[in-house]
N, C-alpha and C. Protein backbone atom coordinates (compact mmCIF):
# COMPACT_ATOMS: atom_id res chain seq x y z
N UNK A 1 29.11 1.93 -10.25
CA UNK A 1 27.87 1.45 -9.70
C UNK A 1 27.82 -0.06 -9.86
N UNK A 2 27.42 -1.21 -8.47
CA UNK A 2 27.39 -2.36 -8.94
C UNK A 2 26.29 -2.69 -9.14
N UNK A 3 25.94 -3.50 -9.68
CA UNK A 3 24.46 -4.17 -10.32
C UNK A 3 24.61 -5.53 -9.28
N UNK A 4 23.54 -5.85 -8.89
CA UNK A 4 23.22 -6.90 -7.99
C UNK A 4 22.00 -7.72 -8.88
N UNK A 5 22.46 -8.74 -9.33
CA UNK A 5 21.82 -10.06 -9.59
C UNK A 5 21.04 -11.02 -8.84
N UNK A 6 20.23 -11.23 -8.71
CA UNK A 6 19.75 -12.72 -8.00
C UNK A 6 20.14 -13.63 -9.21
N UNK A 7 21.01 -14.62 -8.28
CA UNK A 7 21.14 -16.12 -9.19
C UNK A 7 19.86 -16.82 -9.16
N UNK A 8 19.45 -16.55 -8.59
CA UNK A 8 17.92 -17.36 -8.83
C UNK A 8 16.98 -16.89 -10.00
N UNK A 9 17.37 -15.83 -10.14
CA UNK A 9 16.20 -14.61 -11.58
C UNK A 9 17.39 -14.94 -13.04
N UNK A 10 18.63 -15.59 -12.78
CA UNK A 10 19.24 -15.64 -14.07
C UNK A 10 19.08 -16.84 -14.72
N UNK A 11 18.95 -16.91 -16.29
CA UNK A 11 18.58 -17.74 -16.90
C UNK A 11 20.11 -18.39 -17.15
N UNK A 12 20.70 -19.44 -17.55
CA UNK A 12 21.73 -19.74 -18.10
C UNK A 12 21.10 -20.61 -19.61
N UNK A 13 21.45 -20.34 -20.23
CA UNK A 13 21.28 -21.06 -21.93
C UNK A 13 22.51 -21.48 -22.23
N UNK A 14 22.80 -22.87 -22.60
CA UNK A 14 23.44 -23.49 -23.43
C UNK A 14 23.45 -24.27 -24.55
N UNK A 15 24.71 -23.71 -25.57
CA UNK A 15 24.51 -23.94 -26.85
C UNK A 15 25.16 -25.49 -26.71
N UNK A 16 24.44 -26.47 -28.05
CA UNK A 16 25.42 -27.70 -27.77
C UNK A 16 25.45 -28.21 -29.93
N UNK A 17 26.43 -28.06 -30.34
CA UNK A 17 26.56 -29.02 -31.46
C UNK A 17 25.85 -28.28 -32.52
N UNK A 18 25.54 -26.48 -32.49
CA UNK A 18 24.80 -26.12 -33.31
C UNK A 18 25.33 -25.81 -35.21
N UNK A 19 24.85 -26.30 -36.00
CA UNK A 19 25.95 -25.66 -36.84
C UNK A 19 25.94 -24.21 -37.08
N UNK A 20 27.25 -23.56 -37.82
CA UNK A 20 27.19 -22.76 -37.59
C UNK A 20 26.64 -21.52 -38.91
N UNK A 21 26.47 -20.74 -38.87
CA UNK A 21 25.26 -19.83 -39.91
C UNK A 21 26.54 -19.99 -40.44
N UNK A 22 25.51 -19.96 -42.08
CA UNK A 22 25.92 -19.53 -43.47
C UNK A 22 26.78 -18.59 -43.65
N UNK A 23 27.66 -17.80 -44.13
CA UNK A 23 27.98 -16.52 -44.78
C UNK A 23 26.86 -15.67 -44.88
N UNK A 24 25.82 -16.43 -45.49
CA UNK A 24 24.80 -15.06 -46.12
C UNK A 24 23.75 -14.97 -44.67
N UNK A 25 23.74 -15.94 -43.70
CA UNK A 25 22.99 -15.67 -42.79
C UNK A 25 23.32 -14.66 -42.39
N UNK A 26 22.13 -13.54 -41.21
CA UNK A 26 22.49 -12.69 -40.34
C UNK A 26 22.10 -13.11 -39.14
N UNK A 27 22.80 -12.32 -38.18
CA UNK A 27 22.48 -13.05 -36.67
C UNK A 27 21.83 -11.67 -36.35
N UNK A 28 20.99 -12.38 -35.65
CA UNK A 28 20.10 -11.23 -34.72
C UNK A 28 21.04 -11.35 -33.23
N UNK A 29 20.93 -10.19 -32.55
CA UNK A 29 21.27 -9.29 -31.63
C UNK A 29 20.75 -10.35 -30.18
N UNK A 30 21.01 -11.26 -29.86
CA UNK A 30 20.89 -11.88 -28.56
C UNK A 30 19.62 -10.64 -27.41
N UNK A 31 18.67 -11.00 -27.18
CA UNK A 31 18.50 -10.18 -25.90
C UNK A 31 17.58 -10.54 -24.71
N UNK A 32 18.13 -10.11 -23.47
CA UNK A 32 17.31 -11.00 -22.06
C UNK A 32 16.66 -10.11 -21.37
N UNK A 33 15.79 -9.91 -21.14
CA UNK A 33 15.19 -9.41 -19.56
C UNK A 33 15.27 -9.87 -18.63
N UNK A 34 15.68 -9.38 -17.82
CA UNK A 34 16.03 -9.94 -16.52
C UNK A 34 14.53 -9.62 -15.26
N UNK A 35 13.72 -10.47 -15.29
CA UNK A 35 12.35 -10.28 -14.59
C UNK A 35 12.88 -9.92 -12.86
N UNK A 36 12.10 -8.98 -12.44
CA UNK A 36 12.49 -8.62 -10.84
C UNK A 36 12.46 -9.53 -10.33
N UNK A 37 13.05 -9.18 -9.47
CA UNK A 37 13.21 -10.18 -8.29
C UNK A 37 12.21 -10.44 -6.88
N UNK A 38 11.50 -10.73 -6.20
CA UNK A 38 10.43 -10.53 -4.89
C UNK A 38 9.32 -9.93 -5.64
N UNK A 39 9.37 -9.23 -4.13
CA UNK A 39 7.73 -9.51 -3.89
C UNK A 39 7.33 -7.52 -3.81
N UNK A 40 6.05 -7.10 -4.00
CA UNK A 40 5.96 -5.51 -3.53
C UNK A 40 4.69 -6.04 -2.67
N UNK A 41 4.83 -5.83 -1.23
CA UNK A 41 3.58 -6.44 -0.14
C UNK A 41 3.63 -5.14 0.28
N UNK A 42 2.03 -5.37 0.93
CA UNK A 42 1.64 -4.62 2.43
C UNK A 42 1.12 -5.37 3.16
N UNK A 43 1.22 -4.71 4.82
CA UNK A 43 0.66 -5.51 5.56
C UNK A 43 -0.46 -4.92 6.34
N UNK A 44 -1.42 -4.91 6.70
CA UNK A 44 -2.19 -4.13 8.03
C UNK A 44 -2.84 -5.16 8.77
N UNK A 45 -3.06 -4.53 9.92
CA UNK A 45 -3.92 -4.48 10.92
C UNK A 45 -5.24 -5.35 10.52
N UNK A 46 -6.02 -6.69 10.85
CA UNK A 46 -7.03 -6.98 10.53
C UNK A 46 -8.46 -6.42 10.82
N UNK A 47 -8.17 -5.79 11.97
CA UNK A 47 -9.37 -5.32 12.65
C UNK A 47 -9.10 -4.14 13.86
N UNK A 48 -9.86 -3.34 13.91
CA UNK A 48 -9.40 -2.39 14.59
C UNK A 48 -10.92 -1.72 15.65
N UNK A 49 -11.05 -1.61 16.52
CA UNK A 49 -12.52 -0.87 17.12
C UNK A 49 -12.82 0.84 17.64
N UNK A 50 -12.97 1.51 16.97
CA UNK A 50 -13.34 2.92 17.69
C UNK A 50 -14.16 3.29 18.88
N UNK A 51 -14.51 1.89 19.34
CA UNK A 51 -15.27 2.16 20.38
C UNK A 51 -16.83 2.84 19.98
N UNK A 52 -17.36 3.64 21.30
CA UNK A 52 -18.54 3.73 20.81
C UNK A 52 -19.00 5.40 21.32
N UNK A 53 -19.79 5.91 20.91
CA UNK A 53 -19.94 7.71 21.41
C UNK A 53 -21.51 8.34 20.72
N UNK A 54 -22.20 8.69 20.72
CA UNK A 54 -23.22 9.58 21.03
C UNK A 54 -23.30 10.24 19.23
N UNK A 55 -24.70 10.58 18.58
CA UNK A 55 -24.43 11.29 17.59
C UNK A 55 -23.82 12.48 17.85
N UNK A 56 -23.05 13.25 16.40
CA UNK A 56 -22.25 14.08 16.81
C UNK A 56 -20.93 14.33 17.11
N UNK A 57 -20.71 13.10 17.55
CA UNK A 57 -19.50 12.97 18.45
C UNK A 57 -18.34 12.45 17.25
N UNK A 58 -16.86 12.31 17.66
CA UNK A 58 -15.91 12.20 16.54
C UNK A 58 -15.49 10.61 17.73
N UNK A 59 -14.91 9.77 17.06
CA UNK A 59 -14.25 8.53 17.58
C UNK A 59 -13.40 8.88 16.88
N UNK A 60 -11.85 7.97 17.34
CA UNK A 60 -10.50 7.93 16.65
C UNK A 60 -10.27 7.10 17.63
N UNK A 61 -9.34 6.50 16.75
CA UNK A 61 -8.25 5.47 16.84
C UNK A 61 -6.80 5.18 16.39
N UNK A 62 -5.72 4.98 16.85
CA UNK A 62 -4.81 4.47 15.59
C UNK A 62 -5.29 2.81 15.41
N UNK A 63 -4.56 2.68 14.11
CA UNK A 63 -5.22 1.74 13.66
C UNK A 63 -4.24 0.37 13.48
N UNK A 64 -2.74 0.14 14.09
CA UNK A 64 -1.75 -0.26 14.56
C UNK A 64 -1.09 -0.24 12.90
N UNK A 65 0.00 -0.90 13.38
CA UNK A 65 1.03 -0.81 12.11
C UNK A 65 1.17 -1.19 10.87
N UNK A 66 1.22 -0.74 9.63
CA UNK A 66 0.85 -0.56 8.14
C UNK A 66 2.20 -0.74 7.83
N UNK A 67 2.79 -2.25 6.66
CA UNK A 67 4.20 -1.56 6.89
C UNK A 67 4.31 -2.04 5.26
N UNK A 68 4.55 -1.51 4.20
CA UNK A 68 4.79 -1.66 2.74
C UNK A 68 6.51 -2.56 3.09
N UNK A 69 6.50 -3.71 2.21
CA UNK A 69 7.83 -4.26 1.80
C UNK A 69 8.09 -4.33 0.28
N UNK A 70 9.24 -3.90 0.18
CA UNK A 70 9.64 -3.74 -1.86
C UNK A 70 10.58 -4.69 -1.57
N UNK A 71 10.41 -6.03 -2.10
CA UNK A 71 11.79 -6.62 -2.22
C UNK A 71 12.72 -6.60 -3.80
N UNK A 72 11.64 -6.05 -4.89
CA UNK A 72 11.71 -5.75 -6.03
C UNK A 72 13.46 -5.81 -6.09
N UNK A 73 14.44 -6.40 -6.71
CA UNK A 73 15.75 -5.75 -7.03
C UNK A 73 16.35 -6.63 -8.12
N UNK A 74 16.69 -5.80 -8.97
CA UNK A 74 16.93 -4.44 -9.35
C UNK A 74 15.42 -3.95 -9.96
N UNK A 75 15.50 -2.73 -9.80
CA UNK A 75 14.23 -2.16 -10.33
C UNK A 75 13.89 -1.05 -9.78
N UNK A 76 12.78 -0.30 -10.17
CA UNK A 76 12.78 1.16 -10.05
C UNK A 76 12.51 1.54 -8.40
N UNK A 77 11.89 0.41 -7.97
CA UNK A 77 11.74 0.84 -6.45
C UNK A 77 10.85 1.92 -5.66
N UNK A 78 9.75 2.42 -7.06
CA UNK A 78 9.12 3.80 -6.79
C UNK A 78 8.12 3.09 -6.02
N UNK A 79 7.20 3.54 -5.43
CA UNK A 79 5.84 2.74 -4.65
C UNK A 79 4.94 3.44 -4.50
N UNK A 80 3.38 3.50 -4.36
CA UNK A 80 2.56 4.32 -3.58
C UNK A 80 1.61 3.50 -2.81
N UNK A 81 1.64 3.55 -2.02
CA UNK A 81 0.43 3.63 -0.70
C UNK A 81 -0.58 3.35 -1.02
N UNK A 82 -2.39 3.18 -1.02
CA UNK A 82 -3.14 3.80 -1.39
C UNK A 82 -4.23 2.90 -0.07
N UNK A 83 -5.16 3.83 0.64
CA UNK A 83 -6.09 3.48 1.67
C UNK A 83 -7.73 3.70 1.11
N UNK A 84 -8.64 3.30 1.45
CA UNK A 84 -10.05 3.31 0.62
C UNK A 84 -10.62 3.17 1.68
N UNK A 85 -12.08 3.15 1.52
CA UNK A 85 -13.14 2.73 2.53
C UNK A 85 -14.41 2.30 2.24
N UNK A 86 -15.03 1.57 3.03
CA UNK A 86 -16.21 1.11 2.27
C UNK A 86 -17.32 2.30 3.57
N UNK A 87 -18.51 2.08 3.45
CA UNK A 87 -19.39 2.63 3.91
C UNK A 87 -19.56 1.72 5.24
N UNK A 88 -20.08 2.40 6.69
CA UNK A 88 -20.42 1.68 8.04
C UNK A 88 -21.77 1.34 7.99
N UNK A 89 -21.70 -0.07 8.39
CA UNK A 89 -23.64 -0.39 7.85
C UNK A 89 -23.80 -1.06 9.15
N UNK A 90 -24.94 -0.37 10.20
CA UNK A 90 -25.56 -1.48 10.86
C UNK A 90 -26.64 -2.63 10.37
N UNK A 91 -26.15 -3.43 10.70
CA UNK A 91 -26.73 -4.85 9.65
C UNK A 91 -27.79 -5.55 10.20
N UNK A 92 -28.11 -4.96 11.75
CA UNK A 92 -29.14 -5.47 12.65
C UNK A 92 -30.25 -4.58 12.12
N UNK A 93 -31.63 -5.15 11.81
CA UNK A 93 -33.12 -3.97 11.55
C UNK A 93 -33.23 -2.94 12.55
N UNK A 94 -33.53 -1.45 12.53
CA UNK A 94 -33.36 -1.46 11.52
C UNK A 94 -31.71 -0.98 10.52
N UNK A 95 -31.67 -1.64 9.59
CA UNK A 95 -30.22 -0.94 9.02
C UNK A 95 -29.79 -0.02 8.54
N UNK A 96 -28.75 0.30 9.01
CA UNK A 96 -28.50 2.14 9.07
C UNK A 96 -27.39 2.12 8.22
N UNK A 97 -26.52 3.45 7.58
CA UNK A 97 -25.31 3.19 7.08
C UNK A 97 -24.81 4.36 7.22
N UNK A 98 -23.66 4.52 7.76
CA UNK A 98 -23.14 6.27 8.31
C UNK A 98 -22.11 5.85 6.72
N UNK A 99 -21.91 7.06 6.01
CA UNK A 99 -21.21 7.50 4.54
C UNK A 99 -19.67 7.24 5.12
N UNK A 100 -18.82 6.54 4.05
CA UNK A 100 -17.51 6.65 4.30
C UNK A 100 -16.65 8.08 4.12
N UNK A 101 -17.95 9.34 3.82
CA UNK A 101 -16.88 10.54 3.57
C UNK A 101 -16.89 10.84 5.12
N UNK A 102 -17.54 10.04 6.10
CA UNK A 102 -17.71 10.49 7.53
C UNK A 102 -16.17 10.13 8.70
N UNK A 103 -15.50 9.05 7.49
CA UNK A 103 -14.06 8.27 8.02
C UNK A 103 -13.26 9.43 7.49
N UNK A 104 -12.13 9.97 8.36
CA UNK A 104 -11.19 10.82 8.05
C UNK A 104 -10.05 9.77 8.33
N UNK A 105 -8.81 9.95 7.49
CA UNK A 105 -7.34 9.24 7.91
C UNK A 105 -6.16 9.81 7.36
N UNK A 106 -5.28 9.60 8.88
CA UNK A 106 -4.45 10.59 8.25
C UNK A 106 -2.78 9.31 8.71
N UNK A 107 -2.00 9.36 7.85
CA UNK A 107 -0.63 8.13 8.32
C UNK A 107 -0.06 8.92 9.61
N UNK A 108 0.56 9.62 9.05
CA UNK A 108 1.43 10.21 10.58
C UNK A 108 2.77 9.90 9.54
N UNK A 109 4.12 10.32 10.39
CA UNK A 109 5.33 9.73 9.49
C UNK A 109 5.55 8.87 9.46
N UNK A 110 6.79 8.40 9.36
CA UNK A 110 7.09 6.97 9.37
C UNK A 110 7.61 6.75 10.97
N UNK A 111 7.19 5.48 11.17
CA UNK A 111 7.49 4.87 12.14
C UNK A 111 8.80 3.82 12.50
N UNK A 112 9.17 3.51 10.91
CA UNK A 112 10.21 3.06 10.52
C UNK A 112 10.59 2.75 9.02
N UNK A 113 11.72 3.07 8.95
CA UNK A 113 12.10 2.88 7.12
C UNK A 113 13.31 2.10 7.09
N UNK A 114 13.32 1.47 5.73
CA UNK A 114 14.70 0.90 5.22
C UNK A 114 15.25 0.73 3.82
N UNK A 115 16.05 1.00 3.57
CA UNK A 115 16.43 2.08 2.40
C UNK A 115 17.01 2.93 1.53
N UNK A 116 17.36 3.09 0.60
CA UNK A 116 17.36 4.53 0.46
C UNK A 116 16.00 4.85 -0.34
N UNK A 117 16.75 6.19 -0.76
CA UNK A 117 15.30 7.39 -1.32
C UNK A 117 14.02 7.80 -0.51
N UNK A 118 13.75 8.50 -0.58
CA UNK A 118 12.99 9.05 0.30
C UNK A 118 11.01 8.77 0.40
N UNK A 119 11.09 8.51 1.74
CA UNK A 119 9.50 8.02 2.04
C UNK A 119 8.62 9.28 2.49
N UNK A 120 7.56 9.08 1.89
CA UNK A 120 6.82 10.52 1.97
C UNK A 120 5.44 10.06 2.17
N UNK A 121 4.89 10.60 3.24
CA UNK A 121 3.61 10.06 4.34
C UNK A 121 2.80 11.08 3.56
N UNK A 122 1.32 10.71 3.02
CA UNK A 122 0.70 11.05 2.16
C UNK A 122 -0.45 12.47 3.23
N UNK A 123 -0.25 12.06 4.82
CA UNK A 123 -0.99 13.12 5.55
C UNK A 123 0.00 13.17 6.98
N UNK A 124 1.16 13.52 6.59
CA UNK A 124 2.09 13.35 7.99
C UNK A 124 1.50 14.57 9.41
N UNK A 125 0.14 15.05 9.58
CA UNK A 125 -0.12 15.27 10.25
C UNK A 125 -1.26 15.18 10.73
N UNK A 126 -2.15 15.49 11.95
CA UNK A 126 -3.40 15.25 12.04
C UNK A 126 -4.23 16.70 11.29
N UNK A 127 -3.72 17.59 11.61
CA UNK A 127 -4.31 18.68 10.22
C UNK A 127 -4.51 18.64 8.71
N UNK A 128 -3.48 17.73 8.39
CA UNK A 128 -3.49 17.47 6.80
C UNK A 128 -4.46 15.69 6.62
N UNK A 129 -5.42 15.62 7.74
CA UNK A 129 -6.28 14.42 7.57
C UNK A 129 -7.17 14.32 6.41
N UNK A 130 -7.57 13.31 5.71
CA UNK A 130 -8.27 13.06 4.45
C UNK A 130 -9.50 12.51 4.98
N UNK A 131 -10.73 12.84 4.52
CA UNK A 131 -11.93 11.89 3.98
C UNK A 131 -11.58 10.80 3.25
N UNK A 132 -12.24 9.49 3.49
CA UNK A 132 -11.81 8.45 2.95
C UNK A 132 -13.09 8.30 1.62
N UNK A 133 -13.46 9.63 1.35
CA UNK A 133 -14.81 9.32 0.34
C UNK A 133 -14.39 8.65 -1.32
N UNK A 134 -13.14 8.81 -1.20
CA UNK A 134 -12.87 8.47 -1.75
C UNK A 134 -11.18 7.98 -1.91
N UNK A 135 -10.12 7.04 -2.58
CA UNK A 135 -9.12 6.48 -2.41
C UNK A 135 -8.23 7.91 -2.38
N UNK A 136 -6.96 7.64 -1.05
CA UNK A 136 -6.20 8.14 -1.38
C UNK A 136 -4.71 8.02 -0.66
N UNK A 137 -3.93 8.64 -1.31
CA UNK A 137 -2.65 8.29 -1.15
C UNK A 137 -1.97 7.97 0.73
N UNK A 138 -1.62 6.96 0.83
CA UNK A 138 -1.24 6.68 2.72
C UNK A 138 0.27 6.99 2.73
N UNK A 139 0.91 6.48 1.77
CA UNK A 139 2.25 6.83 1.94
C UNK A 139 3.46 6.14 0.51
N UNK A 140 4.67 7.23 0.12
CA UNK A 140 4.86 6.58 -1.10
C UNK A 140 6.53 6.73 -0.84
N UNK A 141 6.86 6.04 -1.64
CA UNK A 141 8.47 6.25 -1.92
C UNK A 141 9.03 6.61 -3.30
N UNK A 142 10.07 7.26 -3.46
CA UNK A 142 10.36 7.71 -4.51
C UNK A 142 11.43 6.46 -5.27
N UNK A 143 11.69 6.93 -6.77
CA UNK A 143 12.33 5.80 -7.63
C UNK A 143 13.54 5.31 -7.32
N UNK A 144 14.29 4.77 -6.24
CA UNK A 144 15.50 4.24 -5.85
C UNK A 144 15.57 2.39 -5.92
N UNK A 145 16.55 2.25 -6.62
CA UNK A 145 16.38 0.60 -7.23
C UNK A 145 17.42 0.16 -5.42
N UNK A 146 16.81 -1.30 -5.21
CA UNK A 146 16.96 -1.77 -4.33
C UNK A 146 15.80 -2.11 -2.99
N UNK A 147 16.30 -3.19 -2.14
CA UNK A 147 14.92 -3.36 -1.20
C UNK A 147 14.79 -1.87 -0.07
N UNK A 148 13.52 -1.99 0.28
CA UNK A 148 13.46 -0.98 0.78
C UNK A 148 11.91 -1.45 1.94
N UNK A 149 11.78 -0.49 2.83
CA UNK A 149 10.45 -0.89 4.17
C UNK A 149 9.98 0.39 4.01
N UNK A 150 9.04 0.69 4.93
CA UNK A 150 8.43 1.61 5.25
C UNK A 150 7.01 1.27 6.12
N UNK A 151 7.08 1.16 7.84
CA UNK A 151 5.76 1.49 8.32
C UNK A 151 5.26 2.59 8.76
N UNK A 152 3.73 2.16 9.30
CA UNK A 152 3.41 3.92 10.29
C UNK A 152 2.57 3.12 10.16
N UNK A 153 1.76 4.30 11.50
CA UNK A 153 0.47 3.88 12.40
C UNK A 153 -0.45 5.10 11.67
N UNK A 154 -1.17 4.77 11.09
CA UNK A 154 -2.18 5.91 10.32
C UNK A 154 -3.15 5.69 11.70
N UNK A 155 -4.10 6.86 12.02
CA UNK A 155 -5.05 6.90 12.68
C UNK A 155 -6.43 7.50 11.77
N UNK A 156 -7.53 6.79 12.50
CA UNK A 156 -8.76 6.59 11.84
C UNK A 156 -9.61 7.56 12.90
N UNK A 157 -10.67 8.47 11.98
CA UNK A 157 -11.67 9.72 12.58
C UNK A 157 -12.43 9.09 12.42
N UNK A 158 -13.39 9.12 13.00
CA UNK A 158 -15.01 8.70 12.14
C UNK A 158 -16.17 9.85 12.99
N UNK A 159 -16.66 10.43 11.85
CA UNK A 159 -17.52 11.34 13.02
C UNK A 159 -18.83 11.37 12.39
N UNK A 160 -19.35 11.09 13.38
CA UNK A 160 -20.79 10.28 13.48
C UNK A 160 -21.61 11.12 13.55
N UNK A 161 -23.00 11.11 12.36
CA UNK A 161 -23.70 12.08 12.11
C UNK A 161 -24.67 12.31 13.66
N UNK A 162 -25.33 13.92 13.28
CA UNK A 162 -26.30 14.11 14.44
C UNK A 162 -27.58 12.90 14.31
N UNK A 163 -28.11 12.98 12.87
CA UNK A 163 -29.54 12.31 12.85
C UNK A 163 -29.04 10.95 11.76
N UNK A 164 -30.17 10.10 11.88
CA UNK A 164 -30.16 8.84 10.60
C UNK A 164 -29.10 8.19 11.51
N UNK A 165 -28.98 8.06 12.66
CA UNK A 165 -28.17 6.80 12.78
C UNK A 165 -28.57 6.34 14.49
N UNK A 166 -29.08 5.29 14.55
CA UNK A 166 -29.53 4.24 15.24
C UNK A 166 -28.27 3.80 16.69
N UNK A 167 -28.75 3.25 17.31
CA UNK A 167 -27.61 2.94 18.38
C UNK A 167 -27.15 1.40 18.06
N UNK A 168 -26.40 0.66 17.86
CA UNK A 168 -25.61 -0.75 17.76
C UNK A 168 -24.04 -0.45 16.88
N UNK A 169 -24.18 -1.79 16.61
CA UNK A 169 -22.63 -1.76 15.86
C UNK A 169 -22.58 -1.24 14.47
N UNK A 170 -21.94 -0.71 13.47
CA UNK A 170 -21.27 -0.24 12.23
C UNK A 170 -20.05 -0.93 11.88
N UNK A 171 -20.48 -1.88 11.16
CA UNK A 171 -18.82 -2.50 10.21
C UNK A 171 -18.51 -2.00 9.12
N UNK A 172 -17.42 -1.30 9.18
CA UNK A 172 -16.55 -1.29 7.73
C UNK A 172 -15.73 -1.65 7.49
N UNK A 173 -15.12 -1.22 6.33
CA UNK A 173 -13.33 -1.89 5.75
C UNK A 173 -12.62 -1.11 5.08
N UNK A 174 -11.49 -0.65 5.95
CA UNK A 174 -10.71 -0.11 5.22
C UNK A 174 -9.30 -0.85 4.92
N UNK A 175 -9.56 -0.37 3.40
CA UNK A 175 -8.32 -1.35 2.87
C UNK A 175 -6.92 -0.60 2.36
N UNK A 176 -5.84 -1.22 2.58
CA UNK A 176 -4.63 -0.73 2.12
C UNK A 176 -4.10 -1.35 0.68
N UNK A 177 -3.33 -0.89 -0.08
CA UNK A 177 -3.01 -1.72 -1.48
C UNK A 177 -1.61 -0.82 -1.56
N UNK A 178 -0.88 -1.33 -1.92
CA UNK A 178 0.34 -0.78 -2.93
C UNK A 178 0.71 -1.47 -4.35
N UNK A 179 1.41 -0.47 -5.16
CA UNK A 179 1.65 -0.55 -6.32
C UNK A 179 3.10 0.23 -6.83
């Protein structure tokens, strides 16, 4: 197996003119960590619109391309996903707020990977869609040291109650993070 270094992450230390230990001295055991290398990013989509529909009614969208980069190397290379949501508030009087357990999202597979070890889409179908009521997993990779990608187009539900909600706009935010 080869080990891949960045010369840029290695320290070089040099000794110059030191004297040298006693007899009765002991030497301690030299030891380095070698700190990773890059970066662990995501990227999304800034803004996205569902358009507009009637109480009752479900909107969807995809929400364009989500793409995690591990440049981490050497290192464990494991990753997870993770998508959230805040609540939709019309902000014009009077102000309304449809619940973020009303946002469903689901990734879909991958749209593209690079890699090894295996990438695993946290709702690879529209049946296995999540409530965003609370955080949860968009898509993860398992522990393989080296750089690695992974996008997809997650699509966004939002289904809009019968009563308590007013006709204008609803802003929210849904956010992506990896770790």
């Amino acid at each position: 197996m080869r080990r891949r270094i960045n010369p840029l992450a290695t320290a070089i230390v040099l000794a110059a003119a030191l004297p040298a230990p006693s007899a009765s001295a002991t030497v301690a055991p030299a030891t380095y960590v070698l700190a990773r290398a890059g970066e662990l990013t995501i990227t999304a989509p800034v803004a996205v619109s569902l358009g507009s529909g009637p109480p009752g009614s479900q909107r969807s969208a995809q929400m364009g391309t989500v793409t995690v980069t591990d440049r981490r190397d050497p290192g464990s290379g494991a990753w997870t996903a993770t998508v959230s949501s805040t609540n939709y508030t019309r902000t014009a009087a009077p102000v309304v707020t449809i619940g973020r357990a009303n946002m469903s999202y689901w990734s879909g597979p991958a749209s593209a990977i690079q890699g090894g070890g295996t990438f695993i889409p946290g709702q690879p179908t529209a049946a296995s869609r999540v409530t965003l009521a609370a955080p949860r997993t968009a898509f993860s990779h398992t522990a393989v040291a080296g750089v690695n990608n992974a996008s997809w187009n997650p699509t966004l539900v939002l289904s809009i109650p019968f009563s308590g909600v007013t006709a204008g706009t609803y802003t929210g935010v849904v956010t992506h993070s990896v770790a």
